[in-house]
Protein backbone atom coordinates (compact mmCIF):
# COMPACT_ATOMS: atom_id res chain seq x y z
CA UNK A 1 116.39 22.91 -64.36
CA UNK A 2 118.07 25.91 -62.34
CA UNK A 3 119.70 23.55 -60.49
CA UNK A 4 121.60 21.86 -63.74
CA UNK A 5 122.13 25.21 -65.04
CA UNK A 6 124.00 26.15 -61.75
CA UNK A 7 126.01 23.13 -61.88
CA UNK A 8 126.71 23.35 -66.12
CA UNK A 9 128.09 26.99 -65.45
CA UNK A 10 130.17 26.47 -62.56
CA UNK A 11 131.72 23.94 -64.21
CA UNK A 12 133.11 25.71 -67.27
CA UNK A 13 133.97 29.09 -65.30
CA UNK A 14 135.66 27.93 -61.92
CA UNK A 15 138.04 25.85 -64.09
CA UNK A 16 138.99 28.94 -66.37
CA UNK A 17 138.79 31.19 -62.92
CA UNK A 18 141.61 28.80 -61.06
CA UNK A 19 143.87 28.32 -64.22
CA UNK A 20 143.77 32.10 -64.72
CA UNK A 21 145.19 32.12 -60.85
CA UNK A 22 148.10 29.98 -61.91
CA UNK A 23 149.00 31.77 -64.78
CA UNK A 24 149.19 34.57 -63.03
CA UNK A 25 151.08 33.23 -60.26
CA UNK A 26 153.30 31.88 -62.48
CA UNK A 27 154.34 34.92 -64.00
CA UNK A 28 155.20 36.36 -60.67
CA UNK A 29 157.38 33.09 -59.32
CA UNK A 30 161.02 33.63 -58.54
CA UNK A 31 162.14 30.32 -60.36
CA UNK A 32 165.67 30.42 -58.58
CA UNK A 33 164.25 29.35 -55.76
CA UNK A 34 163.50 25.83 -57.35
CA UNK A 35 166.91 24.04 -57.29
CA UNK A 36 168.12 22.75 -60.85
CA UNK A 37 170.04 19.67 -59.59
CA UNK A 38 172.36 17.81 -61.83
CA UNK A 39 170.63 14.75 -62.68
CA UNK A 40 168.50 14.82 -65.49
CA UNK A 41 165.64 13.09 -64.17
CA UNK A 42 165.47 15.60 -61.69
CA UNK A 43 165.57 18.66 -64.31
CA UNK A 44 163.14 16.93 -66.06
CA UNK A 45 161.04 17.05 -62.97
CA UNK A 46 161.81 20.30 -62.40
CA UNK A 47 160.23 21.05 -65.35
CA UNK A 48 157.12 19.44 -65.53
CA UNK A 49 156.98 20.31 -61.93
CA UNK A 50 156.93 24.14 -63.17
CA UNK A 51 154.35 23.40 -65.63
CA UNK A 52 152.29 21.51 -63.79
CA UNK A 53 152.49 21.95 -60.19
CA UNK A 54 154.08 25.05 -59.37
CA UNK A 55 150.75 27.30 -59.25
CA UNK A 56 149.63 25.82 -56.25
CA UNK A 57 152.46 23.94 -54.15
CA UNK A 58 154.93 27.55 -55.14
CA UNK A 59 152.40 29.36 -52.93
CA UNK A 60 150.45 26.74 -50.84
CA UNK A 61 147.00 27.28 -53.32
CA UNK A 62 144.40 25.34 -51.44
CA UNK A 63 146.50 24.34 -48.75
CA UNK A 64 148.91 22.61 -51.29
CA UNK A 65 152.27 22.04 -49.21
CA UNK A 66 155.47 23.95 -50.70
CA UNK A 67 158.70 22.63 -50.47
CA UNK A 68 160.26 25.50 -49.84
CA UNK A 69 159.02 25.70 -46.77
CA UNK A 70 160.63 23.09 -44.58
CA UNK A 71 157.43 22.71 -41.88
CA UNK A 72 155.33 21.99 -44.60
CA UNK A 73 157.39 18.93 -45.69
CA UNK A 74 159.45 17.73 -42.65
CA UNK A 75 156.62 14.82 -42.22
CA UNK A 76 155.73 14.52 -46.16
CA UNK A 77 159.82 13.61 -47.08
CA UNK A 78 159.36 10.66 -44.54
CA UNK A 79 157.00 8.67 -45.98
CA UNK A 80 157.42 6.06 -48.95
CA UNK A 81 158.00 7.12 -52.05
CA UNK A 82 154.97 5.14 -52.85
CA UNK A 83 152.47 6.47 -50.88
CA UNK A 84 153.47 10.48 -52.34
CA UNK A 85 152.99 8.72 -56.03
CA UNK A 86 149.75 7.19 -55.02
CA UNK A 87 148.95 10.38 -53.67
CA UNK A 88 149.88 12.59 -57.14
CA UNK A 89 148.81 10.07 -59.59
CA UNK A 90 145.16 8.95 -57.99
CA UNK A 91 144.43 12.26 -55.83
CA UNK A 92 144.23 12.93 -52.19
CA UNK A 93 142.16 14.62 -49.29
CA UNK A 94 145.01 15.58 -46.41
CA UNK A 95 143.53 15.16 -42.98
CA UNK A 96 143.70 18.93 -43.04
CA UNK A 97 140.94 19.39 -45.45
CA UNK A 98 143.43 20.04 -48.22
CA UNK A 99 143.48 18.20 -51.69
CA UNK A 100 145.27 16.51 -54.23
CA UNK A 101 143.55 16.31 -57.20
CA UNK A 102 144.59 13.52 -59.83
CA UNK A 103 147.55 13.71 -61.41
CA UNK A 104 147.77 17.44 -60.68
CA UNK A 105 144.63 18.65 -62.57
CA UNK A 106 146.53 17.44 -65.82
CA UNK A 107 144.91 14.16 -67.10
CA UNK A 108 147.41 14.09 -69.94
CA UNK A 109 150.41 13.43 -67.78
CA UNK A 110 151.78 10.05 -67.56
CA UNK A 111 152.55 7.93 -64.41
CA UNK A 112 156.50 8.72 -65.17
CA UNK A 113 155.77 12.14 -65.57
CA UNK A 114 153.68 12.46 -62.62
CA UNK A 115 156.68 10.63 -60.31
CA UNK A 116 159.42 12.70 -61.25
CA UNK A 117 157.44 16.10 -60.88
CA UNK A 118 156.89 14.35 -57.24
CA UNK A 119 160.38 13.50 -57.10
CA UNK A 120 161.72 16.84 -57.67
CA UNK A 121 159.27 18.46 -55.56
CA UNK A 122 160.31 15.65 -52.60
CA UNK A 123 164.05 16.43 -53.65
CA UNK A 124 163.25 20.51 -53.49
CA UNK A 125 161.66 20.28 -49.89
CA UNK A 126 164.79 17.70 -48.86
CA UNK A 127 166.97 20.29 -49.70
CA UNK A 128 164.72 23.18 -47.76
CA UNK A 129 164.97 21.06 -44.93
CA UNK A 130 168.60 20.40 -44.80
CA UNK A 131 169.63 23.47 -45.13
CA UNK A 132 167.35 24.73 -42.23
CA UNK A 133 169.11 22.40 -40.05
């Protein structure tokens, strides 16, 4: 009975615990260092990329790549499309020990919604990368 106990409380508190992280993160982020590009897909990614995935891939959270830093992307912008939206929308453990969780945490998002945040984030760490270069 302990046992369930244990297991009932950590999981209401580390929930509340890690979104208190990002909210707090999130108040600290220097936003013009995510590009607005022009196309509106893109600021639409943007977006829901600041809602919903900024609090961990803005400051690499549980080994969560950021884009704006171009050695954590340089191998991630060459793979299909496809394989980084299989990766969002139905999670992912990195051979690193790092994870994706499903759709970012946020059940609620749609498949389209969960593509362009990846999108943006793959067009973000593009940029990074180019501009290193």
């Amino acid at each position: 009975m302990a046992n369930t106990m244990h297991h009932r409380i950590v999981k209401v508190l580390l929930p509340g615990l890690f979104a208190s992280q990002f909210i707090v993160a999130s108040v600290y982020a220097d936003d013009s260092q995510f590009i607005k590009f022009p196309s509106e897909s893109l600021s639409q990614g943007r977006e829901l990329w600041i809602e919903n995935c900024e609090g961990c891939h803005a400051y690499g959270i549980a080994g969560a790549p950021v884009p704006m830093r171009p050695a954590d992307w340089k191998n991630r912008v060459t793979k299909p499309m496809d394989v980084l939206y299989e990766h969002a929308i139905n999670g992912f453990f990195g051979e690193d020990d790092t994870m994706m969780p499903e759709r970012g945490g946020n059940p609620e998002l749609s498949d389209k919604q969960v593509k362009l945040a990846v999108d943006y984030m793959h067009s973000l760490a593009t940029y990074y990368i180019n501009s290193t270069n």
